[in-house]
PDB file of N, CA and C in Angstrom:
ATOM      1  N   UNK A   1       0.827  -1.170   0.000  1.00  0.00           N
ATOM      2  CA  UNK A   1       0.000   0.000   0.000  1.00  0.00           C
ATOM      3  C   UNK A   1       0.879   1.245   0.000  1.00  0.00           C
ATOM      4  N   UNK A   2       0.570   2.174  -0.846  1.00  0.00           N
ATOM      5  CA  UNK A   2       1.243   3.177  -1.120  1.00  0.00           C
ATOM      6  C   UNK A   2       0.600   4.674  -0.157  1.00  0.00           C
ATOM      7  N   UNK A   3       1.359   5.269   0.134  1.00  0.00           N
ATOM      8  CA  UNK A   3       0.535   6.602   1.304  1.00  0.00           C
ATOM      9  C   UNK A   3       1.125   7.505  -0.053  1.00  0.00           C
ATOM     10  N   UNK A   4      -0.141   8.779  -0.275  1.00  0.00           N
ATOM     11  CA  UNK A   4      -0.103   9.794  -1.174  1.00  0.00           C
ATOM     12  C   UNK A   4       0.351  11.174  -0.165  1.00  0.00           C
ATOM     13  N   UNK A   5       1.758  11.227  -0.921  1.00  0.00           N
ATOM     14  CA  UNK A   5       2.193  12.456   0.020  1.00  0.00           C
ATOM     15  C   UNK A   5       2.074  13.752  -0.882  1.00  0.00           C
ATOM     16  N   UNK A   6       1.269  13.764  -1.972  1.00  0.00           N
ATOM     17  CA  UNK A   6       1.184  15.262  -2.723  1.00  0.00           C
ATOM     18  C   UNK A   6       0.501  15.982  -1.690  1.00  0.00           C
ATOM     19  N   UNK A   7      -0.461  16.236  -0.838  1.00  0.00           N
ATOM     20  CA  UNK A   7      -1.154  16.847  -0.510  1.00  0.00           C
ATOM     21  C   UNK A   7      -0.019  17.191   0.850  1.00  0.00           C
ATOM     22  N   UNK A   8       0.331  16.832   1.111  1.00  0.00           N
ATOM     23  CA  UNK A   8       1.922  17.397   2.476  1.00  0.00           C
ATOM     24  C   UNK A   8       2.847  17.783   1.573  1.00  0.00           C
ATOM     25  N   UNK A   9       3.059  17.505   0.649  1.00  0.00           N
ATOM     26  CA  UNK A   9       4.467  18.239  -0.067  1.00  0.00           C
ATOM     27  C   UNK A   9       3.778  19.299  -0.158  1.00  0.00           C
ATOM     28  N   UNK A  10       2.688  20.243  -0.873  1.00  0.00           N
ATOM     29  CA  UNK A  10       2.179  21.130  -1.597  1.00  0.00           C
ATOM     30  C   UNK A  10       1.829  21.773  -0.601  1.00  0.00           C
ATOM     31  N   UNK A  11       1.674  21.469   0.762  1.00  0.00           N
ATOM     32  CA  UNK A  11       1.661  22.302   1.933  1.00  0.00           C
ATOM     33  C   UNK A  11       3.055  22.383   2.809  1.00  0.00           C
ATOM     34  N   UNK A  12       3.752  22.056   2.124  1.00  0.00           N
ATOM     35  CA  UNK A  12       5.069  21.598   3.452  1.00  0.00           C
ATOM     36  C   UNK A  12       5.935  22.962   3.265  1.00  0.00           C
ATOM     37  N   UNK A  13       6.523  23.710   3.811  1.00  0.00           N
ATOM     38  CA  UNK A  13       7.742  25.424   4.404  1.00  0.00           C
ATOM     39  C   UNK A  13       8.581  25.170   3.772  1.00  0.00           C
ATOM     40  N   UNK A  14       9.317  24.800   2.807  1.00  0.00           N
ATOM     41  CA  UNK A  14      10.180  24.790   2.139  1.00  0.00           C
ATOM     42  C   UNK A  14      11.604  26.044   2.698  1.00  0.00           C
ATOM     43  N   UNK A  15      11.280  26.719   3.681  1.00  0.00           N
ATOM     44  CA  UNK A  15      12.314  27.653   4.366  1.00  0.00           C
ATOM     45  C   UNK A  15      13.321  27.293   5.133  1.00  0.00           C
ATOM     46  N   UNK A  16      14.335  27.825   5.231  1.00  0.00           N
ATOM     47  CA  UNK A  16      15.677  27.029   5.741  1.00  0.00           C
ATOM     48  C   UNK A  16      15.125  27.029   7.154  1.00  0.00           C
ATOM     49  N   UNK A  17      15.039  25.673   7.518  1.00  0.00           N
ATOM     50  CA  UNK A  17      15.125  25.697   8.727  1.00  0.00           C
ATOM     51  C   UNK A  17      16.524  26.093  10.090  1.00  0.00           C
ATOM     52  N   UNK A  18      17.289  26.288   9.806  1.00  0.00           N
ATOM     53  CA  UNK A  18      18.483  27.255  10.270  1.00  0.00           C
ATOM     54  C   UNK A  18      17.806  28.780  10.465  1.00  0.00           C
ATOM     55  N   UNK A  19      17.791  29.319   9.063  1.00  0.00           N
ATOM     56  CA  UNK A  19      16.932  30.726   9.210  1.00  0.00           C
ATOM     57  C   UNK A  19      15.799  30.861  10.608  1.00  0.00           C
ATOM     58  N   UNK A  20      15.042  30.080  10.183  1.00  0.00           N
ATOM     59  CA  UNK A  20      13.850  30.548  11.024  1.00  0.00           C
ATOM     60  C   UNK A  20      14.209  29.844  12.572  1.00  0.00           C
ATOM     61  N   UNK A  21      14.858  29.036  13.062  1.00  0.00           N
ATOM     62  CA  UNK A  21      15.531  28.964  14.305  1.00  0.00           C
ATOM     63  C   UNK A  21      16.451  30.511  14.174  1.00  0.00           C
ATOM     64  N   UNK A  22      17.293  30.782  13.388  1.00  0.00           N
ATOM     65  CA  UNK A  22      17.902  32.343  13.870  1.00  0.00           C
ATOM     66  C   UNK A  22      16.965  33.129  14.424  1.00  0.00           C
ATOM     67  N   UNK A  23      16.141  33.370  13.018  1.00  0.00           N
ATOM     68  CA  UNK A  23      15.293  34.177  13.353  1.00  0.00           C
ATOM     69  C   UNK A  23      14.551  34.417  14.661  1.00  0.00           C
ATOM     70  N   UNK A  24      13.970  32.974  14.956  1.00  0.00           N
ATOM     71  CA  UNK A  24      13.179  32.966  16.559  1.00  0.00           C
ATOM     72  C   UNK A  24      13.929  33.431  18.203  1.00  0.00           C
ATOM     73  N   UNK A  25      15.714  33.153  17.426  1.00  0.00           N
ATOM     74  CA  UNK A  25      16.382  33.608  18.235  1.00  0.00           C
ATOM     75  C   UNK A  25      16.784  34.895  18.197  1.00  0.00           C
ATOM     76  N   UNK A  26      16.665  35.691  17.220  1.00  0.00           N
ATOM     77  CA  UNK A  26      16.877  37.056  16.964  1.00  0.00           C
ATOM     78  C   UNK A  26      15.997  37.688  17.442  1.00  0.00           C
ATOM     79  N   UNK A  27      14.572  37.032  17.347  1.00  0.00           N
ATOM     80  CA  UNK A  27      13.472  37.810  17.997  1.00  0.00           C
ATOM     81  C   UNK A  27      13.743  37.665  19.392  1.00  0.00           C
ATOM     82  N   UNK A  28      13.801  36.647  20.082  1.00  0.00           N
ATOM     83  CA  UNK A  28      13.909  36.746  21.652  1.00  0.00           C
ATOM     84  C   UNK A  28      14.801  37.160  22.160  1.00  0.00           C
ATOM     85  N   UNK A  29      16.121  37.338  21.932  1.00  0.00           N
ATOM     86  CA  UNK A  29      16.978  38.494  21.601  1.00  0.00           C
ATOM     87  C   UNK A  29      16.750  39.700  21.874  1.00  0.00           C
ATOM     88  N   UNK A  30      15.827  40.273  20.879  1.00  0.00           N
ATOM     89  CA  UNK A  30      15.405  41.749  20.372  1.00  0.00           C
ATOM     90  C   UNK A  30      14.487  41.831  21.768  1.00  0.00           C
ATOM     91  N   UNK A  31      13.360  41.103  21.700  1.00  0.00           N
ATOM     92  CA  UNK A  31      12.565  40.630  23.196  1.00  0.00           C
ATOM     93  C   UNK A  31      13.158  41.662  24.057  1.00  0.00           C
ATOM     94  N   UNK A  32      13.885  40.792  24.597  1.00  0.00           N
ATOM     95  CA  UNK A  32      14.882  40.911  25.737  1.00  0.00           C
ATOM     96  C   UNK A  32      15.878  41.944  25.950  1.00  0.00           C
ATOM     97  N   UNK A  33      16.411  42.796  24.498  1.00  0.00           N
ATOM     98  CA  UNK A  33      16.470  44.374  24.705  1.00  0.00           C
ATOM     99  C   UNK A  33      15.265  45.075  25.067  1.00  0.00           C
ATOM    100  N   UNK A  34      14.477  45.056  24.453  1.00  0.00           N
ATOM    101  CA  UNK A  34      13.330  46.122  24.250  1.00  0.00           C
ATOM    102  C   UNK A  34      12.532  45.816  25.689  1.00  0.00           C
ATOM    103  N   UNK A  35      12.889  44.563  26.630  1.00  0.00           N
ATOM    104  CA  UNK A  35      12.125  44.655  27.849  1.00  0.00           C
ATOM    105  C   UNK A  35      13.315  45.959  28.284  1.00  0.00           C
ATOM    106  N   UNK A  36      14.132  45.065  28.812  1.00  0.00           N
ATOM    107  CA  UNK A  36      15.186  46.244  29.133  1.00  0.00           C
ATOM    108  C   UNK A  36      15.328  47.833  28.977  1.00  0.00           C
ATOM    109  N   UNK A  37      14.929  47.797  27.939  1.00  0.00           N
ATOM    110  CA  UNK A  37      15.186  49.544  27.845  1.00  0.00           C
ATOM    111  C   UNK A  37      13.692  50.018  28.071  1.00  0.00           C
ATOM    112  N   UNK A  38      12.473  48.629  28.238  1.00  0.00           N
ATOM    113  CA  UNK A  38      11.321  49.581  29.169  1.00  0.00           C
ATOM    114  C   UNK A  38      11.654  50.131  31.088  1.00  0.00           C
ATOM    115  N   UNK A  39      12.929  48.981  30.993  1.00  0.00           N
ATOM    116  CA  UNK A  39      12.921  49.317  32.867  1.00  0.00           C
ATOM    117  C   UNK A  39      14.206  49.987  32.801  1.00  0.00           C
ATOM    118  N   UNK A  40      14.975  50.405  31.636  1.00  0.00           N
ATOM    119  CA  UNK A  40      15.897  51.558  32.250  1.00  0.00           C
ATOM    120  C   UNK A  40      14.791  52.988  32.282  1.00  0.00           C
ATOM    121  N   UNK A  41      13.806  53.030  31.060  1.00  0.00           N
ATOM    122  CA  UNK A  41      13.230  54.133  30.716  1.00  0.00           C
ATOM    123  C   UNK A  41      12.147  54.365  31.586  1.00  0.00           C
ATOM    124  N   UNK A  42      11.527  53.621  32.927  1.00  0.00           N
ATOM    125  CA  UNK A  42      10.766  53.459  33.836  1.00  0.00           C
ATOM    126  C   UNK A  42      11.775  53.740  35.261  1.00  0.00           C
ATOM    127  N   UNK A  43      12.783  53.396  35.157  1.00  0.00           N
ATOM    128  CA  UNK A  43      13.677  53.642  36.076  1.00  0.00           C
ATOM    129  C   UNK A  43      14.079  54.806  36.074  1.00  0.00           C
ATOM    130  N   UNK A  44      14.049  55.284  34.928  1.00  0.00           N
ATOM    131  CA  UNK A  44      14.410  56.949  35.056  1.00  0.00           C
ATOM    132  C   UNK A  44      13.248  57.922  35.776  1.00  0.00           C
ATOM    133  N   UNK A  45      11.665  57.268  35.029  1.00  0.00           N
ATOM    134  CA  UNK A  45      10.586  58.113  35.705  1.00  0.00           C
ATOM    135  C   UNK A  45      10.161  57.841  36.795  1.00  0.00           C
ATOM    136  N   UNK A  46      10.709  56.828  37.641  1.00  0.00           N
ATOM    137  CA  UNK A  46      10.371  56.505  39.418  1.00  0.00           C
ATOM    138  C   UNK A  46      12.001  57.135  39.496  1.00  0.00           C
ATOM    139  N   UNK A  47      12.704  57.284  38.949  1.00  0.00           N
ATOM    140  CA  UNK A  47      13.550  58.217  39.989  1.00  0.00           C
ATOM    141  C   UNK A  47      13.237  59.884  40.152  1.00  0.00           C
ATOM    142  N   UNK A  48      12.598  60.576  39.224  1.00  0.00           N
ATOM    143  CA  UNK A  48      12.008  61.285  38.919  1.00  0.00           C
ATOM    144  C   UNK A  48      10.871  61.741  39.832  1.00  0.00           C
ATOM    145  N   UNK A  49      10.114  60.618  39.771  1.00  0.00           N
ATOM    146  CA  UNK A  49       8.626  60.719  40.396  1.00  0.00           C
ATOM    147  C   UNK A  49       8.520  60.770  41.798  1.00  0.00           C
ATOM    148  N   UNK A  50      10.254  59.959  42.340  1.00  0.00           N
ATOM    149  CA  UNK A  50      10.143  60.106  43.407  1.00  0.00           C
ATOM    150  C   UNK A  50      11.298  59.986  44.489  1.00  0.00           C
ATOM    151  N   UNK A  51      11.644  61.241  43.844  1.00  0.00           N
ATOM    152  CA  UNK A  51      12.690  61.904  44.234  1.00  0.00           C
ATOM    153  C   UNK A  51      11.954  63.348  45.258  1.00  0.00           C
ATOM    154  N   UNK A  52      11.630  62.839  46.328  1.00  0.00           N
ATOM    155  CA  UNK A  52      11.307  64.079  46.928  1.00  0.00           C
ATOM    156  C   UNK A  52      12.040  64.275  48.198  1.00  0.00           C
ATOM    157  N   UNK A  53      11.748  65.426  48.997  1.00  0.00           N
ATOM    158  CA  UNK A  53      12.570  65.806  49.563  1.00  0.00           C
ATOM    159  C   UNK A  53      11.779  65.931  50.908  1.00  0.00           C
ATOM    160  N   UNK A  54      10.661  65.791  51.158  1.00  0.00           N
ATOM    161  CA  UNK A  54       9.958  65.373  52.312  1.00  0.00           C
ATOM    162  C   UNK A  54       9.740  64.880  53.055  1.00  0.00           C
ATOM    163  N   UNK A  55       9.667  65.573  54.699  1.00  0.00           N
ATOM    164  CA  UNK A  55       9.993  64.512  55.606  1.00  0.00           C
ATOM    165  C   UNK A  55       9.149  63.237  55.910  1.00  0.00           C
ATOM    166  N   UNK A  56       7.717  63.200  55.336  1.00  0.00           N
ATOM    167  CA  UNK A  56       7.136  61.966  55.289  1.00  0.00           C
ATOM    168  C   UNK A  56       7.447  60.667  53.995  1.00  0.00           C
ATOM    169  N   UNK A  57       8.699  60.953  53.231  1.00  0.00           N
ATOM    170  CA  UNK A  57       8.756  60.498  52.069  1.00  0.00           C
ATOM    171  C   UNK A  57       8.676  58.754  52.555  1.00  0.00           C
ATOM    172  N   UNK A  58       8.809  58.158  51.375  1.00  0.00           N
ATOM    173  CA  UNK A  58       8.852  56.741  51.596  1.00  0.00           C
ATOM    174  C   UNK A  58      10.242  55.929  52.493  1.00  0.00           C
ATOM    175  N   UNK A  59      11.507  56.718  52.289  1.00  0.00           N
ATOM    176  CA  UNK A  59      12.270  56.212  53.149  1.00  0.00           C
ATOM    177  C   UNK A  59      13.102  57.344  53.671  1.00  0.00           C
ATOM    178  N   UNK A  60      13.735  56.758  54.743  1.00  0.00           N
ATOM    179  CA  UNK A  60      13.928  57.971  55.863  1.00  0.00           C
ATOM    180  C   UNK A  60      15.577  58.483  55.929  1.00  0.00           C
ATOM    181  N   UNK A  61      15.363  59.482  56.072  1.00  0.00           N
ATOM    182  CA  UNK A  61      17.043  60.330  55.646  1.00  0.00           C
ATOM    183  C   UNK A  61      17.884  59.865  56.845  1.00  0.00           C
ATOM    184  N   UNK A  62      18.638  59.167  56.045  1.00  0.00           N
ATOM    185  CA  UNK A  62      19.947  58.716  56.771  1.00  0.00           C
ATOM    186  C   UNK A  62      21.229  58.540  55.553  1.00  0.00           C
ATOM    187  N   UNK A  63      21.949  57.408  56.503  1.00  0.00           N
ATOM    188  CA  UNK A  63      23.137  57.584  55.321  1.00  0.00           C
ATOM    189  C   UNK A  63      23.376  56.963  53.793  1.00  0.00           C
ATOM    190  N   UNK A  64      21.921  56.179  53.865  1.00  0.00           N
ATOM    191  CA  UNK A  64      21.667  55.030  52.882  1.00  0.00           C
ATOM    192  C   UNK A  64      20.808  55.107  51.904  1.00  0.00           C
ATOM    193  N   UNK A  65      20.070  56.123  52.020  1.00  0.00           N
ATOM    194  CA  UNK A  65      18.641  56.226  51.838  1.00  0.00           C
ATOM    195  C   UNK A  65      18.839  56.888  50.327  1.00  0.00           C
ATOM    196  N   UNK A  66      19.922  57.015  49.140  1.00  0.00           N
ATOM    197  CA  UNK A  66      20.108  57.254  48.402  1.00  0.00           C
ATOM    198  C   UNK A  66      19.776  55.534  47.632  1.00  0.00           C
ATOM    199  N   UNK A  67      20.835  54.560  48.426  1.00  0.00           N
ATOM    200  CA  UNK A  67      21.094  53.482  47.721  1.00  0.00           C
ATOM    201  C   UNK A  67      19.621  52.587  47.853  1.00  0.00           C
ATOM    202  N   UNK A  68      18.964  53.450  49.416  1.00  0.00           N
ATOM    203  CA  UNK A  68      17.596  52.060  49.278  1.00  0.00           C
ATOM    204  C   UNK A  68      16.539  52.692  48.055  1.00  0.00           C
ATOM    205  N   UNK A  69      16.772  54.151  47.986  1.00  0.00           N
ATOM    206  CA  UNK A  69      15.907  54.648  46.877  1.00  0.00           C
ATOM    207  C   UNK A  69      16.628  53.678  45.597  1.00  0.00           C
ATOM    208  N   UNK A  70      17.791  53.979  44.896  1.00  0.00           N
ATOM    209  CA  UNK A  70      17.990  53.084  44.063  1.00  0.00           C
ATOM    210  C   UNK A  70      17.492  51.565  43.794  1.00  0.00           C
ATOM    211  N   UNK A  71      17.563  51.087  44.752  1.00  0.00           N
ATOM    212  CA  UNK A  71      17.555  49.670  44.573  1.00  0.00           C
ATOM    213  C   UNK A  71      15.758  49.304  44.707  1.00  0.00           C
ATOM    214  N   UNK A  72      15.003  49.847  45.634  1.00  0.00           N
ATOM    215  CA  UNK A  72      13.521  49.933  45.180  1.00  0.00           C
ATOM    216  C   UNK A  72      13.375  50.624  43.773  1.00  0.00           C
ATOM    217  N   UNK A  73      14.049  51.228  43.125  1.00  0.00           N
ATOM    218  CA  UNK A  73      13.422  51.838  41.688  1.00  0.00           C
ATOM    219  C   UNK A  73      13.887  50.940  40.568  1.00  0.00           C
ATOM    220  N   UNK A  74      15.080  49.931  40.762  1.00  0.00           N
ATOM    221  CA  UNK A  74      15.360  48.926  40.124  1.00  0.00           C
ATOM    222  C   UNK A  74      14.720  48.013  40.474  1.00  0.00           C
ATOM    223  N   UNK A  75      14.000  47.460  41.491  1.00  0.00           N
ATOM    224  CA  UNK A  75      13.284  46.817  41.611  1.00  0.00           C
ATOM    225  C   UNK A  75      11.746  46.509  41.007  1.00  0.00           C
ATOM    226  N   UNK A  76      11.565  47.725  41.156  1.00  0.00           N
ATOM    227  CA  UNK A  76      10.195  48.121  40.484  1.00  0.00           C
ATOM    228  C   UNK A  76      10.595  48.330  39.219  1.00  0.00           C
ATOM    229  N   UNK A  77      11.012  48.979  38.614  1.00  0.00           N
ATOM    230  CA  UNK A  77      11.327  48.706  37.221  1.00  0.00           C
ATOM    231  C   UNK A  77      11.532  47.791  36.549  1.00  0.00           C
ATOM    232  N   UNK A  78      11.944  46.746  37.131  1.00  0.00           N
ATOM    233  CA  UNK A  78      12.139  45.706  36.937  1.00  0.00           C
ATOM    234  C   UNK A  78      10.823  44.648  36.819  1.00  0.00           C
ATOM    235  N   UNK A  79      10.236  44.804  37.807  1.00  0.00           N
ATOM    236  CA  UNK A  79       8.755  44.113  37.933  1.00  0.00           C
ATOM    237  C   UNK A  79       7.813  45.113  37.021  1.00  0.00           C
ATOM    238  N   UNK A  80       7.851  45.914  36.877  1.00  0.00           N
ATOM    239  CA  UNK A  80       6.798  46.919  35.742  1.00  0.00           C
ATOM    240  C   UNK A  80       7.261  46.393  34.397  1.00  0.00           C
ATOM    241  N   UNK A  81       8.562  46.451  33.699  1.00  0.00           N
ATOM    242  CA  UNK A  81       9.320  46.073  32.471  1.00  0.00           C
ATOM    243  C   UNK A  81       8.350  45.128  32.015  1.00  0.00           C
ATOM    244  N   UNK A  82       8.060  45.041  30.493  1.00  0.00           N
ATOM    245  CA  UNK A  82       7.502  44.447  29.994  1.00  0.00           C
ATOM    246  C   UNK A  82       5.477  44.381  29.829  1.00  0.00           C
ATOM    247  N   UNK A  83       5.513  45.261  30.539  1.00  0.00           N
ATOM    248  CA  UNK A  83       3.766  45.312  30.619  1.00  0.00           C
ATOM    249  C   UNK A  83       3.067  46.427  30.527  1.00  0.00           C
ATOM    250  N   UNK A  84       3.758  47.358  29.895  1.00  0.00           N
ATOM    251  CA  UNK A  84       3.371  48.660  29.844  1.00  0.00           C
ATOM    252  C   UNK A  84       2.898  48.805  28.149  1.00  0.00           C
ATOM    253  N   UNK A  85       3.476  47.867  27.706  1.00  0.00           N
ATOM    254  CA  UNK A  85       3.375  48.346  25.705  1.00  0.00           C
ATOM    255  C   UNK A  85       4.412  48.610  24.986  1.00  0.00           C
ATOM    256  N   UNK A  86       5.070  49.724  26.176  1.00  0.00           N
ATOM    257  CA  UNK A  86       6.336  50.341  25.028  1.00  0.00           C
ATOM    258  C   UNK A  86       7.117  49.358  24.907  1.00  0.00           C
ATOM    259  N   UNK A  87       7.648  48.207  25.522  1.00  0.00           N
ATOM    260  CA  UNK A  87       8.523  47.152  24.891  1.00  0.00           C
ATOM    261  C   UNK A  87       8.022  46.333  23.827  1.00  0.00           C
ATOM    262  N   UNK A  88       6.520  46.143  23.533  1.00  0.00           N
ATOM    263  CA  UNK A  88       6.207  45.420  22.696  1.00  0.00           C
ATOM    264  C   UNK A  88       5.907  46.186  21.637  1.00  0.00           C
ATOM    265  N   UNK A  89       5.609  47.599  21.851  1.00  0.00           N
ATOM    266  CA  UNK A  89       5.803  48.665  20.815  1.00  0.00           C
ATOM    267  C   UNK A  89       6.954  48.955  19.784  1.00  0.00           C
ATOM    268  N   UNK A  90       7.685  48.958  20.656  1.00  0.00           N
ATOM    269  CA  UNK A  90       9.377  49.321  19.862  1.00  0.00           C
ATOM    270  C   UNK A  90      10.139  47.616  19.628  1.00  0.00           C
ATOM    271  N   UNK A  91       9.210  46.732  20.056  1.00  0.00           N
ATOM    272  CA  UNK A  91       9.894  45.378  19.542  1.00  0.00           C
ATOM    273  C   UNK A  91       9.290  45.024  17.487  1.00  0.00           C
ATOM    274  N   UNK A  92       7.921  45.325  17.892  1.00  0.00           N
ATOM    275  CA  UNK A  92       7.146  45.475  16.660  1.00  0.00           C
ATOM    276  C   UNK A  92       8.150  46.308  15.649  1.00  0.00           C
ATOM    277  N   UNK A  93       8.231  47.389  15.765  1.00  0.00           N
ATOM    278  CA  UNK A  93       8.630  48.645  15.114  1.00  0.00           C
ATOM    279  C   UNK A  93      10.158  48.325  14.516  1.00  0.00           C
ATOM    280  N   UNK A  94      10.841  47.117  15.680  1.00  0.00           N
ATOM    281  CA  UNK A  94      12.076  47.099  15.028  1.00  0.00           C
ATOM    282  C   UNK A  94      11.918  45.819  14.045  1.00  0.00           C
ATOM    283  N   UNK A  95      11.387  45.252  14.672  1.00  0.00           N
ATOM    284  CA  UNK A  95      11.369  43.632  13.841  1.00  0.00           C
ATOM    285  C   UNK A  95      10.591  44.007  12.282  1.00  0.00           C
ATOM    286  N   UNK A  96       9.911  44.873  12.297  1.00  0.00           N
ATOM    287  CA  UNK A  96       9.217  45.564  10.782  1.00  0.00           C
ATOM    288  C   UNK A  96      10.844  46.083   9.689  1.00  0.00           C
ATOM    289  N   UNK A  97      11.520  46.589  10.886  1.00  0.00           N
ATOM    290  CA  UNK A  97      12.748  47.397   9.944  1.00  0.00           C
ATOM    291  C   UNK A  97      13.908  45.850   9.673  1.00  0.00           C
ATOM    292  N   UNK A  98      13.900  44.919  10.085  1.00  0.00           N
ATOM    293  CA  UNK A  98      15.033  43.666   9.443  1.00  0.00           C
ATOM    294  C   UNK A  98      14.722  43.733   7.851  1.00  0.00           C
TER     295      UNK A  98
END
């Protein structure tokens, strides 16, 4: 008994499979900048946002309170990254220009 493979050839990707493994890796790649530069570019506006100088602020003036501000705004930036749009915005936008 013979199996008729015209109907799988005439549908089958004929594309280098090498390519499109790059490719999937180029995209997650690209991914993985474009999260990134949402939590440097979020990290800039919580340092910004909250950078105040008040004595009820979120943490309390001492000798540290520069580095605990830092490290909560990397933190949070970090947990915000990726869910805002603009990384999947400017991931779109670049992957259009390859």
């Amino acid at each position: 008994m013979q199996t008729d493979n015209s109907v799988a050839l005439l549908n089958a990707n004929y594309s280098n499979p090498i390519k499109t493994d790059a490719n999937s890796q180029s995209d997650a790649l690209l991914k993985e900048q474009t999260d990134k530069f949402e939590a440097f570019f979020l990290k800039q506006v919580l340092d910004i946002a909250l950078n105040s100088d008040e004595e009820n602020s979120l943490f309390e003036k001492d000798a540290g309170d520069k580095i605990y501000k830092s490290m909560y705004n990397d933190t949070m930036s970090s947990a915000l990254s990726g869910n805002l749009g603009l990384s999947e915005m400017l991931f779109n936008f670049l992957k259009e220009g390859r």
